[in-house]
Protein backbone atom coordinates (compact mmCIF):
# COMPACT_ATOMS: atom_id res chain seq x y z
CA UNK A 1 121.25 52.87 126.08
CA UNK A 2 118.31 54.27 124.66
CA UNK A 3 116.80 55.27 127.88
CA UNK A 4 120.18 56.59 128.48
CA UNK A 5 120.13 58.87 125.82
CA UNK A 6 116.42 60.32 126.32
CA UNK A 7 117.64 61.27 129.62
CA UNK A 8 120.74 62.91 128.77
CA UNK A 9 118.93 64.81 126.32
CA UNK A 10 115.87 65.42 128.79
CA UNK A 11 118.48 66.93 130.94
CA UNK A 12 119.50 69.38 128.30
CA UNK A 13 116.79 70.30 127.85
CA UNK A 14 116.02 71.47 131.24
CA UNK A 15 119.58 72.76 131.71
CA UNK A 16 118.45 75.25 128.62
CA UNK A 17 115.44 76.22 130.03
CA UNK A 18 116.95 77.21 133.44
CA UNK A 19 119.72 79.11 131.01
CA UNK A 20 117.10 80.93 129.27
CA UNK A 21 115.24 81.51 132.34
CA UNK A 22 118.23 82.98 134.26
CA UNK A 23 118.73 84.97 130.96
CA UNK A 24 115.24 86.79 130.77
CA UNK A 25 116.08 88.03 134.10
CA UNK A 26 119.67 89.60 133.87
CA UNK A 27 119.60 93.46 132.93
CA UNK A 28 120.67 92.51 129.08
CA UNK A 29 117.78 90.98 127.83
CA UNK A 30 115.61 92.68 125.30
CA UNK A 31 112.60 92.16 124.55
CA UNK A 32 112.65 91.55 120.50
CA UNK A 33 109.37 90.62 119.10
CA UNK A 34 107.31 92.01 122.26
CA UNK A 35 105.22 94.09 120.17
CA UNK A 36 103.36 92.29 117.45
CA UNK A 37 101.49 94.66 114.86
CA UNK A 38 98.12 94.53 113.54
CA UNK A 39 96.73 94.31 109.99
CA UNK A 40 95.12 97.15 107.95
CA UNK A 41 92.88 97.08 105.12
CA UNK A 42 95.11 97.91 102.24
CA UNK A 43 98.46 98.62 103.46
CA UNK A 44 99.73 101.43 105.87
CA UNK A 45 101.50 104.19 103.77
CA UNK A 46 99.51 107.00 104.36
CA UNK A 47 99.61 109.81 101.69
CA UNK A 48 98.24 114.17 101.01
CA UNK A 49 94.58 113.31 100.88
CA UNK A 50 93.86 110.07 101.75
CA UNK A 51 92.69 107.56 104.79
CA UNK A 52 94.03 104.37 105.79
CA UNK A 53 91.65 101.99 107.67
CA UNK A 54 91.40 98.74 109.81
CA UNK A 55 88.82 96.56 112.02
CA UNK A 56 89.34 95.15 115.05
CA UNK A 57 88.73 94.18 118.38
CA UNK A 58 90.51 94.88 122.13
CA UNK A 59 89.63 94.03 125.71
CA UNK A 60 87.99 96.27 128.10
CA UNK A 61 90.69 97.36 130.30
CA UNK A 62 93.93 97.08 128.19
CA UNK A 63 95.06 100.26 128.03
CA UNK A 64 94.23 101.41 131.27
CA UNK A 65 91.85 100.99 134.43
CA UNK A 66 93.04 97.25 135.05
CA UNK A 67 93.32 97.41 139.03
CA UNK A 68 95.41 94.33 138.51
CA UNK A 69 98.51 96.32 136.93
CA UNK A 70 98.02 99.19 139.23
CA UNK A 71 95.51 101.09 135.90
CA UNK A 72 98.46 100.94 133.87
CA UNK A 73 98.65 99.29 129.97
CA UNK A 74 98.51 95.93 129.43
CA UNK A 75 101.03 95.56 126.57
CA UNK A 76 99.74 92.27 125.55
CA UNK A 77 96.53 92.87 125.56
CA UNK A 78 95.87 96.32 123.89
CA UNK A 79 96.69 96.48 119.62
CA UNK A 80 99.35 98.18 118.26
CA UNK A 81 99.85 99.55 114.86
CA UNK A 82 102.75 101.19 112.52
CA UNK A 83 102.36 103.22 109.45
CA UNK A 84 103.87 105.59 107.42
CA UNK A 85 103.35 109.60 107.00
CA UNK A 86 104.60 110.21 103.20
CA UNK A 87 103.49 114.19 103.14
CA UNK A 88 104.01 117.02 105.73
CA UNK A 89 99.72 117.32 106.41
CA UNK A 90 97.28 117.15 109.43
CA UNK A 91 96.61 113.42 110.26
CA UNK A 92 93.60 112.40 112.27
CA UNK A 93 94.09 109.55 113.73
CA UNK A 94 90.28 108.09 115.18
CA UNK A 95 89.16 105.11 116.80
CA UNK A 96 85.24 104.13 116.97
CA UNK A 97 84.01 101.78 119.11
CA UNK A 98 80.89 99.57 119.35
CA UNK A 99 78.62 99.89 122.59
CA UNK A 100 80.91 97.82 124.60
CA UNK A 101 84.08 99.54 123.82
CA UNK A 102 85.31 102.67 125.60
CA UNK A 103 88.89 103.10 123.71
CA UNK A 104 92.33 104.84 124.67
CA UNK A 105 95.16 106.09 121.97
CA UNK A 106 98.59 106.96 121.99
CA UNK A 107 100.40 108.04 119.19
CA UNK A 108 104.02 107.84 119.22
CA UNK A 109 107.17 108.75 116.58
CA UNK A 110 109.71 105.88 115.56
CA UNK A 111 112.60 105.92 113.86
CA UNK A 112 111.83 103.00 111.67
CA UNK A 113 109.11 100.68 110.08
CA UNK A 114 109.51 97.60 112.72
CA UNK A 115 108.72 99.18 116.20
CA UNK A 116 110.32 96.06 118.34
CA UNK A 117 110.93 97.03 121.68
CA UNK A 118 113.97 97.33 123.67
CA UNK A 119 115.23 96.73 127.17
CA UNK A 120 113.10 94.23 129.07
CA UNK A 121 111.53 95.90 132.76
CA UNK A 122 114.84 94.02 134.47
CA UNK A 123 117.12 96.65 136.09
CA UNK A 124 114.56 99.40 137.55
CA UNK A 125 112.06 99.03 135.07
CA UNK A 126 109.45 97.43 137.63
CA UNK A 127 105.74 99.18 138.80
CA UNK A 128 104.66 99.09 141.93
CA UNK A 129 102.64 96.78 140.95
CA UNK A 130 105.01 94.39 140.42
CA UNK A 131 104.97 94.02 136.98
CA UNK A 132 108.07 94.57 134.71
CA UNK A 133 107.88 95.92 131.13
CA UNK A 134 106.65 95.30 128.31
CA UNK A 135 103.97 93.61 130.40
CA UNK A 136 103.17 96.49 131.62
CA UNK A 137 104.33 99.56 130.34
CA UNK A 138 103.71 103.27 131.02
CA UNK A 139 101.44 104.27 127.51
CA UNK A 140 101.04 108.25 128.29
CA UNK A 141 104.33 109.22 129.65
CA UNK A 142 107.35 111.13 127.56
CA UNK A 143 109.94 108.96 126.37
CA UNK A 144 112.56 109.07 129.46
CA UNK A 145 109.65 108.83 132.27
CA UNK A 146 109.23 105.45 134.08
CA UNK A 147 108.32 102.64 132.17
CA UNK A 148 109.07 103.79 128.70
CA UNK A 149 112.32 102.60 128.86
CA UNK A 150 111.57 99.30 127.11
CA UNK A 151 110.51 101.13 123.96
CA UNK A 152 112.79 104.30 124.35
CA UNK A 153 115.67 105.27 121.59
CA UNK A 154 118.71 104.61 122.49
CA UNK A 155 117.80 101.49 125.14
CA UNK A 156 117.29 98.88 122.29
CA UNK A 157 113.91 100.05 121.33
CA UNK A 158 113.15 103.24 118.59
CA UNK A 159 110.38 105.35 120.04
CA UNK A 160 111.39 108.77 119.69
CA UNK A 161 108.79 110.55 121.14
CA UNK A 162 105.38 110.37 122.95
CA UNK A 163 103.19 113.11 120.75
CA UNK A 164 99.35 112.78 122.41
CA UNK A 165 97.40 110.18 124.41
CA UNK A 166 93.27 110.38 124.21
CA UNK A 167 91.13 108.21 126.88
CA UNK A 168 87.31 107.68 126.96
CA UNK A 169 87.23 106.01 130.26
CA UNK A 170 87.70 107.07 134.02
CA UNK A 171 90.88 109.35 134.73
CA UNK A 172 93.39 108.15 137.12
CA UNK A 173 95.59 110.61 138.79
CA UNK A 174 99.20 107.93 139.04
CA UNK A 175 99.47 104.71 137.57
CA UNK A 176 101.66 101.96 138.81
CA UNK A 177 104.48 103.73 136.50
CA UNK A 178 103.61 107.10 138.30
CA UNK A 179 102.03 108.09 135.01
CA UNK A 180 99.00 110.00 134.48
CA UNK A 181 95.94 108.49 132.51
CA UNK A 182 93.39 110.98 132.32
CA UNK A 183 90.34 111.07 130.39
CA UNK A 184 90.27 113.49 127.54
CA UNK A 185 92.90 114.38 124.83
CA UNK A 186 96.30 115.26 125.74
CA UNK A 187 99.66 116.85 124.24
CA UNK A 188 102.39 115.37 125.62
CA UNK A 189 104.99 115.86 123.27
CA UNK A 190 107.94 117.62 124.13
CA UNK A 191 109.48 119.07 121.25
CA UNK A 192 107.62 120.45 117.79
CA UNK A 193 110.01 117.81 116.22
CA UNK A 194 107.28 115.46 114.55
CA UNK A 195 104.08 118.02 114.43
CA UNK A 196 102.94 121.28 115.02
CA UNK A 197 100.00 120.57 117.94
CA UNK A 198 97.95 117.84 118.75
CA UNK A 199 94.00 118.02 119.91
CA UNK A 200 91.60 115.91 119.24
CA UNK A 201 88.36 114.77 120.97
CA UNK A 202 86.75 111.87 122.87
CA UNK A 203 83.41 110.64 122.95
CA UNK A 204 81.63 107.63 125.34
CA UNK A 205 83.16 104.91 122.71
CA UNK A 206 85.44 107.03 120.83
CA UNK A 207 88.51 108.69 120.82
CA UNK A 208 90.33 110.53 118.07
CA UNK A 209 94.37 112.71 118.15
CA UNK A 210 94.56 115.47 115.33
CA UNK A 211 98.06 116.50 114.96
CA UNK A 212 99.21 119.81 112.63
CA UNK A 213 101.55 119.70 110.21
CA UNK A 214 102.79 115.80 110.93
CA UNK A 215 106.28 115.25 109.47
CA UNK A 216 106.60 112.38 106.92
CA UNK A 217 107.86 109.52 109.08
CA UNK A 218 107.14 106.40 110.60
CA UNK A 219 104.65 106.71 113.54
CA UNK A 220 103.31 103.99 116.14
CA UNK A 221 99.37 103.86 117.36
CA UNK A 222 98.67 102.06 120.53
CA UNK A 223 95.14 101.12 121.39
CA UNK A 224 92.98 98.86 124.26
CA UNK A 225 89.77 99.42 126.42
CA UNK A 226 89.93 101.85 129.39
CA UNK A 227 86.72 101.13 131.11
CA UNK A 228 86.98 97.68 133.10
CA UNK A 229 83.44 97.49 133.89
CA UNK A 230 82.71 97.68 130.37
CA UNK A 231 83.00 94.37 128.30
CA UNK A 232 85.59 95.21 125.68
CA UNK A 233 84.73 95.17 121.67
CA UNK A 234 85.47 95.81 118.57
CA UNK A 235 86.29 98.98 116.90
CA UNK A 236 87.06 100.99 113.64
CA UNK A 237 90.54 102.51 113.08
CA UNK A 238 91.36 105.66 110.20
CA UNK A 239 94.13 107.54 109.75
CA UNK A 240 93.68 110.63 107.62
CA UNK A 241 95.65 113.13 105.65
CA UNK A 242 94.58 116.64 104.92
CA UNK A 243 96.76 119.03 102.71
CA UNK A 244 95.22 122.64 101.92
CA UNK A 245 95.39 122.79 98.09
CA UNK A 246 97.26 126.11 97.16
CA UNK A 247 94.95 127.74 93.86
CA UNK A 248 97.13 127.42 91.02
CA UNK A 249 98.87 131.14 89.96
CA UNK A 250 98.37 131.56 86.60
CA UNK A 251 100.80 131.06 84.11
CA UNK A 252 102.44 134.77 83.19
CA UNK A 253 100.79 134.15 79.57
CA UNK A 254 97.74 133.30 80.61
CA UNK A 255 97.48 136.21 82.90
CA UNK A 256 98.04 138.76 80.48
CA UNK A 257 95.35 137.33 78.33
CA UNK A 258 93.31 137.57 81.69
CA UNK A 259 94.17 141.43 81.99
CA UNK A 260 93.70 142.02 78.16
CA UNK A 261 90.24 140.62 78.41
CA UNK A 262 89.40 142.79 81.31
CA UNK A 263 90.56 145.60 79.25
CA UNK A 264 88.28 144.52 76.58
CA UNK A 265 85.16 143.90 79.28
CA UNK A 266 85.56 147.74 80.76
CA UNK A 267 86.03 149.40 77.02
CA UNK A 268 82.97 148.30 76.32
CA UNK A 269 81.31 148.66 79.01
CA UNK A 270 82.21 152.58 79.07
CA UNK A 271 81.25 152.59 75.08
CA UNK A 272 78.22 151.27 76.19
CA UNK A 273 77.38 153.82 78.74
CA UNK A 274 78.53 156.90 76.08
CA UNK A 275 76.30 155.65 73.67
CA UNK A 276 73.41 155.33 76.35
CA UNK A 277 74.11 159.16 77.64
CA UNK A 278 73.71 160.59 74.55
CA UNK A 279 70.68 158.97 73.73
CA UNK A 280 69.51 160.36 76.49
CA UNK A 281 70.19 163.88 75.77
């Protein structure tokens, strides 16, 4: 009976597995909880003035330069990260690496504060490779291209729009998602929607995206080694806000105390220059 029993449920068991298995292949299937965030230092609202920060570490060929996924991302192995834009300023986002790190960035906008992902690569979403998203995923391509479609708006995921993608490492001309990963700092958003330009610069082990006039939003940062004869290591991440501070007009009170006294200042000045004259003569 008992033996009975552990079988029965044995076979369950199995029969769910090959249930679930038959499931993550069908065209349905999304892929909730794909992307799992990383920790800053205190919190990631980001407001007029002021940095957020965190400290980790990512393997050498994550983002790109893997000639196992064709040079494309590794979605598992590369670190992603969410925060918050609370003022309309220019945000630096830059990523410093140690002497075995040579990073890569992208910077996309999202619609909300959990960035979960979306259709799985099932159903056309496969490189030619052979690897399905989110896997392996297409990290500098606009939203729409081939292999974004995992993350995209409107397929399950939120990603809005691809903004700007910076790369340290060797340039390669296609991916396996037909994308383009060259080295250097790139604008490849398509509308003015979220920011007003992005530039940037990149270094041997650093990389860094300056976008003007960033809405206040929720924004996702992507980031993983692009060298893969390098060994991969850790790395410093800070976002930063800048807001021009306006000089204060005075107050209309305080301004006509500021012309009286100016009035003052030249009578003088002119009595002063009378009385001098005539001492002369």
């Amino acid at each position: 009976m008992q033996k009975n029993f552990f079988s029965k449920k044995r076979n369950a068991l199995v029969s769910a597995a090959i249930i679930s298995a038959f499931a993550l292949i069908s065209n349905n299937v999304h892929a909730a909880g794909a992307v799992t965030f990383q920790s800053w230092t205190a919190g990631n609202d980001l407001f007029a003035n002021t940095s957020i920060s965190a400290t980790d570490a990512a393997v050498k060929s994550g983002y790109s330069d893997n000639p196992s996924l064709g040079f494309s991302a590794w979605g598992h192995a590369g670190d992603w990260f969410v925060f918050q834009n609370h003022d309309l300023a220019q945000v630096t986002v830059a990523v410093n690496g140690d002497s075995n790190f040579v990073p890569g960035l992208t910077v996309w906008a999202t619609g909300a504060a959990v960035f979960d992902g979306g259709t799985t690569g099932q159903g056309g979403e496969e490189s030619n490779a052979g690897w399905g998203t989110p896997h392996s995923f297409n990290v500098t391509g606009a939203q729409g291209a081939f292999g974004t479609k995992w993350q995209q708006n409107g397929q399950g995921g939120n990603v809005l729009e691809t903004l700007g993608y910076a790369i340290a490492g060797p340039s390669h001309a296609s991916g396996a998602w037909n994308e383009s990963l060259l080295n250097g700092v790139h604008d490849v958003s398509l509308t003015n929607t979220f920011e007003n330009g992005v530039s940037g610069s990149v270094g041997a082990h650093a990389v860094s995206l300056v976008f003007g006039d960033l809405q206040p939003g929720w924004y996702v940062a992507y980031i993983g080694g692009t060298d893969n004869g390098s060994a991969g290591g850790a790395y410093d991440l800070a976002v930063s806000s800048f807001v021009n501070v306006v000089p204060e007009v005075p107050e209309p009170e305080t301004y006509a105390m500021l012309l009286a006294g100016l009035g003052l200042v030249g009578w003088r000045m002119k009595k002063q220059h009378k009385a001098l004259n005539k001492t002369e003569a």
